[in-house]
N, C-alpha and C. Protein backbone atom coordinates (compact mmCIF):
# COMPACT_ATOMS: atom_id res chain seq x y z
N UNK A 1 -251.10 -38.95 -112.02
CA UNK A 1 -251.86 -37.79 -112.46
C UNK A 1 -252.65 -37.19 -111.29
N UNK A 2 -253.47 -37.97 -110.41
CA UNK A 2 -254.13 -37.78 -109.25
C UNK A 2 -253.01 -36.90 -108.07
N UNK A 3 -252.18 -37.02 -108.12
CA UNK A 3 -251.33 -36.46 -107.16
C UNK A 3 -250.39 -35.30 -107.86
N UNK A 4 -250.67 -35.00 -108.75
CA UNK A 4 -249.97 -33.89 -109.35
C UNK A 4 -251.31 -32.88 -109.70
N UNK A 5 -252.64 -33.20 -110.11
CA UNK A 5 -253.53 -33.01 -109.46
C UNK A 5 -253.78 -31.94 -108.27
N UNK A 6 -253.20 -32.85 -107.25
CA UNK A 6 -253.47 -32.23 -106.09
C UNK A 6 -252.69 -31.37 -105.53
N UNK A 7 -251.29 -31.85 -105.82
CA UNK A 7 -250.53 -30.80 -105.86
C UNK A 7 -250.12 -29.79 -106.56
N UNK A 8 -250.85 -29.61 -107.67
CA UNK A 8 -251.57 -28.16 -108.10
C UNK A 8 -252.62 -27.21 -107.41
N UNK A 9 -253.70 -28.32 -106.75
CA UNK A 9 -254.53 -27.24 -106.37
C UNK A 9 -254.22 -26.63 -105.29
N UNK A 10 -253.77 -27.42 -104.57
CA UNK A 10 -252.89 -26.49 -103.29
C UNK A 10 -251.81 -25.67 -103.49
N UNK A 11 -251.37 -26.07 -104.30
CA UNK A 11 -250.19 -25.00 -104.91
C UNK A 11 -251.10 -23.85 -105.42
N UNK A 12 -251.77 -23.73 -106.00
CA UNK A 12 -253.18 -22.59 -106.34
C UNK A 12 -253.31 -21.57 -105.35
N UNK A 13 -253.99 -22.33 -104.57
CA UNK A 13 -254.48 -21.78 -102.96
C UNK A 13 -253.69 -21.24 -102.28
N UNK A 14 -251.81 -21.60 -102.13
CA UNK A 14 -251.08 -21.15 -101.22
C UNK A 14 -250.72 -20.00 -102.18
N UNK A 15 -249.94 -20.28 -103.33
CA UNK A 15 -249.66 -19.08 -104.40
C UNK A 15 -250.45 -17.78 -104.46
N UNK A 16 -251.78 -18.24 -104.45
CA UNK A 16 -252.55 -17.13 -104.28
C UNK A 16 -252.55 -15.97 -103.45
N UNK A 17 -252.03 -16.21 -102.38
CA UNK A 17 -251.89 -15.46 -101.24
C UNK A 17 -250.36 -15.54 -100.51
N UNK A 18 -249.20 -16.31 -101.29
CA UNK A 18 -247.96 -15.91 -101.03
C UNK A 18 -247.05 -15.74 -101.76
N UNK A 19 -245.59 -15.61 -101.80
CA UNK A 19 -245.17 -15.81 -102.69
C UNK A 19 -244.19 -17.05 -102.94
N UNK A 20 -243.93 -17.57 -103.91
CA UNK A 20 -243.71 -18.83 -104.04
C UNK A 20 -241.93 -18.92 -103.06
N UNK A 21 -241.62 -20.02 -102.33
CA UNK A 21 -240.34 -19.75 -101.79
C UNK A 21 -239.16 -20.08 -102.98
N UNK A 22 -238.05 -19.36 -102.80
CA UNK A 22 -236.67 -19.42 -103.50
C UNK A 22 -236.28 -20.57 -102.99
N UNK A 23 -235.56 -21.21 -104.33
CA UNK A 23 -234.79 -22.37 -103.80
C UNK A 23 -233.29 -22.05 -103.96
N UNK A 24 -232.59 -23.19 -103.61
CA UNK A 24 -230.88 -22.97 -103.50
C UNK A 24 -230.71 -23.28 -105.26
N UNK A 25 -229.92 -22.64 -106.15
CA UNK A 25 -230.10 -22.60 -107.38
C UNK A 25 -228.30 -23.67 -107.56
N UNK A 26 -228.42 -24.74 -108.09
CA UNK A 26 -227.21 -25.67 -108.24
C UNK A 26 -226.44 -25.71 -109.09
N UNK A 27 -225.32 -25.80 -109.54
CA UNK A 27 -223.79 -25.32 -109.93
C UNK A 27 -224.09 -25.39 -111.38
N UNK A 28 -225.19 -25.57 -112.12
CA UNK A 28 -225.38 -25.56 -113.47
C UNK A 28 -225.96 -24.55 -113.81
N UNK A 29 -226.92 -23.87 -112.88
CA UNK A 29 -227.64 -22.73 -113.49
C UNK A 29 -227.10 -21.83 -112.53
N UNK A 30 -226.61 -21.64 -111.58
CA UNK A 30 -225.95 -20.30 -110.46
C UNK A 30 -225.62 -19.17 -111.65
N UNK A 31 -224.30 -19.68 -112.33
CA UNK A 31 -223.55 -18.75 -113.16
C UNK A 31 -224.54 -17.91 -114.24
N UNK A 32 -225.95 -18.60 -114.78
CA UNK A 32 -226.61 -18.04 -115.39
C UNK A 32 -227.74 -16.58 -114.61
N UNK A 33 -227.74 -16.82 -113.62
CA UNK A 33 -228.99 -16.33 -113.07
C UNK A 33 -228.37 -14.17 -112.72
N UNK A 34 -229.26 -14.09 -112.91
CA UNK A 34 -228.89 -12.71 -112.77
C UNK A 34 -228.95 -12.09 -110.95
N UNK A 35 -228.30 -11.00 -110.91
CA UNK A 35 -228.48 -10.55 -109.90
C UNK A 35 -229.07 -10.86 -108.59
N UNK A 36 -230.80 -10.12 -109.07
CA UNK A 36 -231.73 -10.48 -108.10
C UNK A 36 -233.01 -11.64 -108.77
N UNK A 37 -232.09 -12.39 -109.40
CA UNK A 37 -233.43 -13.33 -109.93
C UNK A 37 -233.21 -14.85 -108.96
N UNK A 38 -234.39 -15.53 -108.74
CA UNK A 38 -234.07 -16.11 -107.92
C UNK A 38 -234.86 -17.38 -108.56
N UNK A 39 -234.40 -19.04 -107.84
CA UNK A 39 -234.91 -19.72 -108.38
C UNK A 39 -236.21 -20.70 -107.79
N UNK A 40 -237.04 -20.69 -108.71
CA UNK A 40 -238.12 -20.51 -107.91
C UNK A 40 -239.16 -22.49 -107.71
N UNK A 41 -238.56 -23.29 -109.09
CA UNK A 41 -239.03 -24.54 -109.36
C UNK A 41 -237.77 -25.49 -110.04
N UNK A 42 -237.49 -26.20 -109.64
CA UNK A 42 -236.68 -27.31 -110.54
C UNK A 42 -237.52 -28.76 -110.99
N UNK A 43 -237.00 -28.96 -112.34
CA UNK A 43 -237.67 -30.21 -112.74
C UNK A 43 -236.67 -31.09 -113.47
N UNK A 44 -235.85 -32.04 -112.47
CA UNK A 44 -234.86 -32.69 -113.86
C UNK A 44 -235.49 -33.78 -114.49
N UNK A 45 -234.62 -34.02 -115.64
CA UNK A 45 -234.89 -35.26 -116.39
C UNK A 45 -236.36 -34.86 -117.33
N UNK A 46 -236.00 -33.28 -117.45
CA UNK A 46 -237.42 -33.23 -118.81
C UNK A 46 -236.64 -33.56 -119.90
N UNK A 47 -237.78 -33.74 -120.84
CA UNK A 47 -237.55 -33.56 -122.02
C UNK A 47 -238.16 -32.42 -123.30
N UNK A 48 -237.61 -32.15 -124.15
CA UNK A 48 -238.07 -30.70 -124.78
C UNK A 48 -238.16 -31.33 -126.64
N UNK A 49 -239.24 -31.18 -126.39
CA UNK A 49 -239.42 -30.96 -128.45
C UNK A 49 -240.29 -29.96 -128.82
N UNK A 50 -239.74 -29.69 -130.11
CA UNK A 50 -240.94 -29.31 -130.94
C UNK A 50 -241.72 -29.34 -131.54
N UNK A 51 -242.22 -30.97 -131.57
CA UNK A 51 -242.36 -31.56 -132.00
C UNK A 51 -243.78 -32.63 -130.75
N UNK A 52 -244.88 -32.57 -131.28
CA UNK A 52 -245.89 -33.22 -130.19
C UNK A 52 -245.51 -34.87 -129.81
N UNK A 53 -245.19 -35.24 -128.55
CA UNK A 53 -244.77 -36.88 -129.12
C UNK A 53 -245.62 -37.57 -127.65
N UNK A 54 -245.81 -38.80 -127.62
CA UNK A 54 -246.46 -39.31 -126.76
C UNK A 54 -245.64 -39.35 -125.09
N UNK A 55 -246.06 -39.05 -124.25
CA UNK A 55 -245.29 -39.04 -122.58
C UNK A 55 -244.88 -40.23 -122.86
N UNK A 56 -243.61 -40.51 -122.37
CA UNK A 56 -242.69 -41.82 -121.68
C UNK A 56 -242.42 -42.36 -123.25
N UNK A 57 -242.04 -41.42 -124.29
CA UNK A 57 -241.61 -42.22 -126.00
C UNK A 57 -240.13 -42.14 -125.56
N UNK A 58 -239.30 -41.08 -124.60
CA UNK A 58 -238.24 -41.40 -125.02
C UNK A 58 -237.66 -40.31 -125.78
N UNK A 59 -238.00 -39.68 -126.66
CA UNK A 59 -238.12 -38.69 -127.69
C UNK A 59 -237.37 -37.24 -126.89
N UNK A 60 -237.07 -36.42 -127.64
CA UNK A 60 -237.17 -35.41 -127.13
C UNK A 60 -235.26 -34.86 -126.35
N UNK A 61 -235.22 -34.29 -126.29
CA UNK A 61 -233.94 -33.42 -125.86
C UNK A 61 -234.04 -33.37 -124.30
N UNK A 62 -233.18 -34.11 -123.63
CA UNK A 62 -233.23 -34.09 -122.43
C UNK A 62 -232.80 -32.88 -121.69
N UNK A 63 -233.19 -32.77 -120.43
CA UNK A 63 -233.14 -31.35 -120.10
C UNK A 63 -233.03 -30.74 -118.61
N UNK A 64 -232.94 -30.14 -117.93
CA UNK A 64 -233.16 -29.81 -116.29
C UNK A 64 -233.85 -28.32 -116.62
N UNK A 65 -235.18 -28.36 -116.16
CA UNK A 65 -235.65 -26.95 -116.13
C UNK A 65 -235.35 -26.10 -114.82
N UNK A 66 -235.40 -25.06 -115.56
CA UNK A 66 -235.28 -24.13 -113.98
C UNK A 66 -236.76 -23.14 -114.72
N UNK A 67 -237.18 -22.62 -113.12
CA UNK A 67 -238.13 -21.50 -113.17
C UNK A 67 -237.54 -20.64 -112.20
N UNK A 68 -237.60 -19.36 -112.66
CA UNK A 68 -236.95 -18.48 -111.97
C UNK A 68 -237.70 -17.16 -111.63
N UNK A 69 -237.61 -16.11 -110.97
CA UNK A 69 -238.66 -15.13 -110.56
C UNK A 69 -238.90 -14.15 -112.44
N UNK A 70 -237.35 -14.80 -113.23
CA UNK A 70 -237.63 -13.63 -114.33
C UNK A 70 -237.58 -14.53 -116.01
N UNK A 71 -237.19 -15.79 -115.54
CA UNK A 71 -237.33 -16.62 -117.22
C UNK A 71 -237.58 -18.07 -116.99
N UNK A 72 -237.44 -18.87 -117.63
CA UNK A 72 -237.78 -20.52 -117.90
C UNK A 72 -236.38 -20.68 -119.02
N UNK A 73 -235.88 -21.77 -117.80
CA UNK A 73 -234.28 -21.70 -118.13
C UNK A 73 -234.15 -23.17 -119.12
N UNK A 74 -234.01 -23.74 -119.74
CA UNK A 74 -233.80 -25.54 -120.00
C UNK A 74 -232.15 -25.57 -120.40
N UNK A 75 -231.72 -26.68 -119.65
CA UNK A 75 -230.44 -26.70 -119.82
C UNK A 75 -230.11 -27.84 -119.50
N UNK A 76 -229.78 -28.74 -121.00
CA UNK A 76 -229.38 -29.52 -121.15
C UNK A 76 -227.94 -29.72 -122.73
N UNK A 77 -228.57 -30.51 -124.05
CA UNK A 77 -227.42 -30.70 -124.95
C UNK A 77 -227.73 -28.93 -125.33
N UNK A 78 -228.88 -27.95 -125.26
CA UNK A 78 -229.01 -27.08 -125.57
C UNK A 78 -229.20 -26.19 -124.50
N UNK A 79 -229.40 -24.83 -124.69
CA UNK A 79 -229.43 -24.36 -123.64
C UNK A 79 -230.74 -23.48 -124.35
N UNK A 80 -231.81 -23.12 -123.56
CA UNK A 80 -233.07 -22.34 -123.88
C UNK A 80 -233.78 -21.44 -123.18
N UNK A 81 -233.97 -19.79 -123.36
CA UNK A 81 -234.27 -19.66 -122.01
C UNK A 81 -235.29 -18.27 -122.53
N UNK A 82 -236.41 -18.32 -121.60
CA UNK A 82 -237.73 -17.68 -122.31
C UNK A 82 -237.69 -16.85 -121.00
N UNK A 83 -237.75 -15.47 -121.45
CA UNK A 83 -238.19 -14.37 -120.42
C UNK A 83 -239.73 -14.80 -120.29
N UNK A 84 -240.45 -14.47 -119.13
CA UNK A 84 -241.69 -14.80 -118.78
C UNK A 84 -242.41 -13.87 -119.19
N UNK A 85 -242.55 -12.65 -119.72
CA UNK A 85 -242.99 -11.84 -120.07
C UNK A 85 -243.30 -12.21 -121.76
N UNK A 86 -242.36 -12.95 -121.79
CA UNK A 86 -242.44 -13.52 -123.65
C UNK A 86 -243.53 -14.91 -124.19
N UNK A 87 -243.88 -15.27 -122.49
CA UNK A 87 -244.56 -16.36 -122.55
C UNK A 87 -245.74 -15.97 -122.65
N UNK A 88 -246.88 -16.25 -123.78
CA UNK A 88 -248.06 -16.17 -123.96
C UNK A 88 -249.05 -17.62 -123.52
N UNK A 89 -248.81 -18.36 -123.56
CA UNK A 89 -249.56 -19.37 -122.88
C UNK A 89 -249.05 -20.32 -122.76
N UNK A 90 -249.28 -21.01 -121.41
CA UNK A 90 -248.85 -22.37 -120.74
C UNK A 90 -249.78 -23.32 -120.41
N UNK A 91 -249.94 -24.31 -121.25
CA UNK A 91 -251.06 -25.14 -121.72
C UNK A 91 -250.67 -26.73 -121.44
N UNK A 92 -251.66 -27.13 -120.69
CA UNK A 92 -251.33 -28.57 -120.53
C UNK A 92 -251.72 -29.38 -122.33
N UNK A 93 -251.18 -30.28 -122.54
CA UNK A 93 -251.67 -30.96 -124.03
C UNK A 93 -251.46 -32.49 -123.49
N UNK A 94 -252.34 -33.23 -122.99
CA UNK A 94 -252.10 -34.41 -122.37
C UNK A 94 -251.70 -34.38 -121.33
N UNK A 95 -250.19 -35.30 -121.56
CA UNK A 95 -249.42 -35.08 -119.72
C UNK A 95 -248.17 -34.46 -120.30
N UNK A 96 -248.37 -33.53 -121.32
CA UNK A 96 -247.32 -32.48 -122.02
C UNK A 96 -247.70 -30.90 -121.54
N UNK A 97 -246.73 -30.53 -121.13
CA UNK A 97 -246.51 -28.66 -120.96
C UNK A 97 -246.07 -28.75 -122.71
N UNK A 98 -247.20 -27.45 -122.48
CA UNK A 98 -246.95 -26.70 -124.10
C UNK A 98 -246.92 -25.22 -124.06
N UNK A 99 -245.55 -25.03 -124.25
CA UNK A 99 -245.31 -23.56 -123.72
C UNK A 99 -245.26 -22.65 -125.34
N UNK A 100 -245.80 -21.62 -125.01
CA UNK A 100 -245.90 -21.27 -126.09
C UNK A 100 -245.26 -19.00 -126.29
N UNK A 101 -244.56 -18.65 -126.60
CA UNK A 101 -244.12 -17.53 -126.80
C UNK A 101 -245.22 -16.36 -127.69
N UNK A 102 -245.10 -15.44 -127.02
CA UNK A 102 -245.82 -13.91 -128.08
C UNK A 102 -244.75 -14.24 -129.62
N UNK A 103 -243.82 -14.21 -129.87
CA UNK A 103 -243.71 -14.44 -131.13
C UNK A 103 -243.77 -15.74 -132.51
N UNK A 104 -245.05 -16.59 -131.44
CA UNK A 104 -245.11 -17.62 -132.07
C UNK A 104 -244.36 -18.93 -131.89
N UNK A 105 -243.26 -18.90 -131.19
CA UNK A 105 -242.47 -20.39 -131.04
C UNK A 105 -243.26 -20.99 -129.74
N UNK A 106 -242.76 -22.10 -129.87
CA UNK A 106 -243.69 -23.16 -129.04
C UNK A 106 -242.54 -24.53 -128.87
N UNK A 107 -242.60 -24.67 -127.58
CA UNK A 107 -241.80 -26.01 -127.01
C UNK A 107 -242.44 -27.03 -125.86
N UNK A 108 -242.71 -28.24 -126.65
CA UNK A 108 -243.41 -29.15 -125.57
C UNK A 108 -242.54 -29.53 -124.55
N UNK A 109 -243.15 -29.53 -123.24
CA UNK A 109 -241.98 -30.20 -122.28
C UNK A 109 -242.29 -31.48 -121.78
N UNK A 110 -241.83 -32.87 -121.72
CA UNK A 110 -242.15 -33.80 -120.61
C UNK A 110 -241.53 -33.29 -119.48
N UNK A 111 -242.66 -33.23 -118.31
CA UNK A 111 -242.19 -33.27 -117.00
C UNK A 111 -242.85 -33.31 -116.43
N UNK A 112 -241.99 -33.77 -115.31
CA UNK A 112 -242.67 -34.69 -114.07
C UNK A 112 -243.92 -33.04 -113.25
N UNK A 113 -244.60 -33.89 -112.81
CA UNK A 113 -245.94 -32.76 -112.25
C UNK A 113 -246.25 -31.95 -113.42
N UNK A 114 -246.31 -32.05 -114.61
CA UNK A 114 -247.25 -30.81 -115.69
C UNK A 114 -247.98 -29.88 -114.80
N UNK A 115 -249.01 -30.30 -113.84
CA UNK A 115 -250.20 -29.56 -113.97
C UNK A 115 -249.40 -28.71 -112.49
N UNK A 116 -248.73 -29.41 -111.66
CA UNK A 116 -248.09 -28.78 -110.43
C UNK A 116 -247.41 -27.08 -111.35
N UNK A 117 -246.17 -27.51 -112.47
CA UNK A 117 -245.35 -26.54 -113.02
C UNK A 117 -246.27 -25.80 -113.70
N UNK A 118 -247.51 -25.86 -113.97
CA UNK A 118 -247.89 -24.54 -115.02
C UNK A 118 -248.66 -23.61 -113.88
N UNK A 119 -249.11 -24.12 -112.77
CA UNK A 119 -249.36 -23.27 -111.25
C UNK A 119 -248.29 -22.47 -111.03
N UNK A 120 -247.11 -23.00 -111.16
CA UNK A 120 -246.15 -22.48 -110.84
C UNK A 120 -245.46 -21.51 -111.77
N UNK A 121 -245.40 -21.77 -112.66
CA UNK A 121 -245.08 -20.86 -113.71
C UNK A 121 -245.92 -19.76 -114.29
N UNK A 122 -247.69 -19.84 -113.57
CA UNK A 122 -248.63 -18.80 -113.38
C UNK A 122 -248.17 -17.57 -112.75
N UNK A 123 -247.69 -18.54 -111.53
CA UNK A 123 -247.21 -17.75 -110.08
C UNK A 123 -246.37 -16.78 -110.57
N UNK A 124 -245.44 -17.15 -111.35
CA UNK A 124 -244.50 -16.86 -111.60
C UNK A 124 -244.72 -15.74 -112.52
N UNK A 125 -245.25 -15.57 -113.42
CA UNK A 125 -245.02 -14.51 -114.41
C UNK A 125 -246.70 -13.56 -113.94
N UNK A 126 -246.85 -14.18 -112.68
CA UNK A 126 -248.17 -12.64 -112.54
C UNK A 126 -247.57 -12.12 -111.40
N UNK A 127 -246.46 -12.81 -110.66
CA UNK A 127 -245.15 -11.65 -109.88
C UNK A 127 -244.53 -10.59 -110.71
N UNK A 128 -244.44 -11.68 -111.59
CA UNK A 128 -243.13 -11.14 -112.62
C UNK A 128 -243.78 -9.64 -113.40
N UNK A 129 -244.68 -9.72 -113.29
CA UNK A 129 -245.98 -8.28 -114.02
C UNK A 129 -246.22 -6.92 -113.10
N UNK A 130 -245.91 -7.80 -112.05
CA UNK A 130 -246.26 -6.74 -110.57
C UNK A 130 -245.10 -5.41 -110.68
């Protein structure tokens, strides 16, 4: 927790004043990504419910997130993918991301760095506004 922590707040500080770098986007999500959207965070081995459940239960729909300059991709037995503009709040709930949509749906994520990815996914949709 202490080191995800920290690598939020520096992630804060640099975000603030740059823009986050593109990564190389890998043979599962390439074909999805549009044009000029680019990928901006990877997190494998989440997991996704809708359901609130305790970190490390096990539970949950396994998953590889992508963050991208224009949605929040999950792609695993399902495929899920939230324009950032649709995202109304990104809320830590423990050591759970709780992402939550303007029309009311809501999906908990386990993943690794919580507090690192919701910096990042800040970053991300106050570009995405610009």
């Amino acid at each position: 927790m202490r080191t995800d922590e920290l690598a939020a707040a520096e992630a804060r500080a640099r975000l603030a004043h740059e823009a986050p770098p593109a990564l190389e986007p890998d043979r599962a999500v390439a074909p999805l990504l549009k044009p000029a959207e680019r990928l901006l965070a990877l997190r494998r081995g989440a997991h996704l419910d809708r359901r609130q459940l305790p970190r490390g239960s096990g539970c949950g729909v396994p998953c590889d997130l992508y963050l991208t300059t224009a949605r929040l991709i999950l792609l695993g037995q399902i495929v899920l993918s939230y324009d950032l503009p649709e995202l109304s709040e990104v809320a830590l709930s423990g050591e759970r991301l709780l992402v939550l949509t303007c029309d009311g749906r809501s999906v908990s994520l386990d993943v690794e760095q919580p507090r690192l990815l919701r910096v990042e996914v800040a970053a991300a949709r106050s570009a995405a506004a610009t």
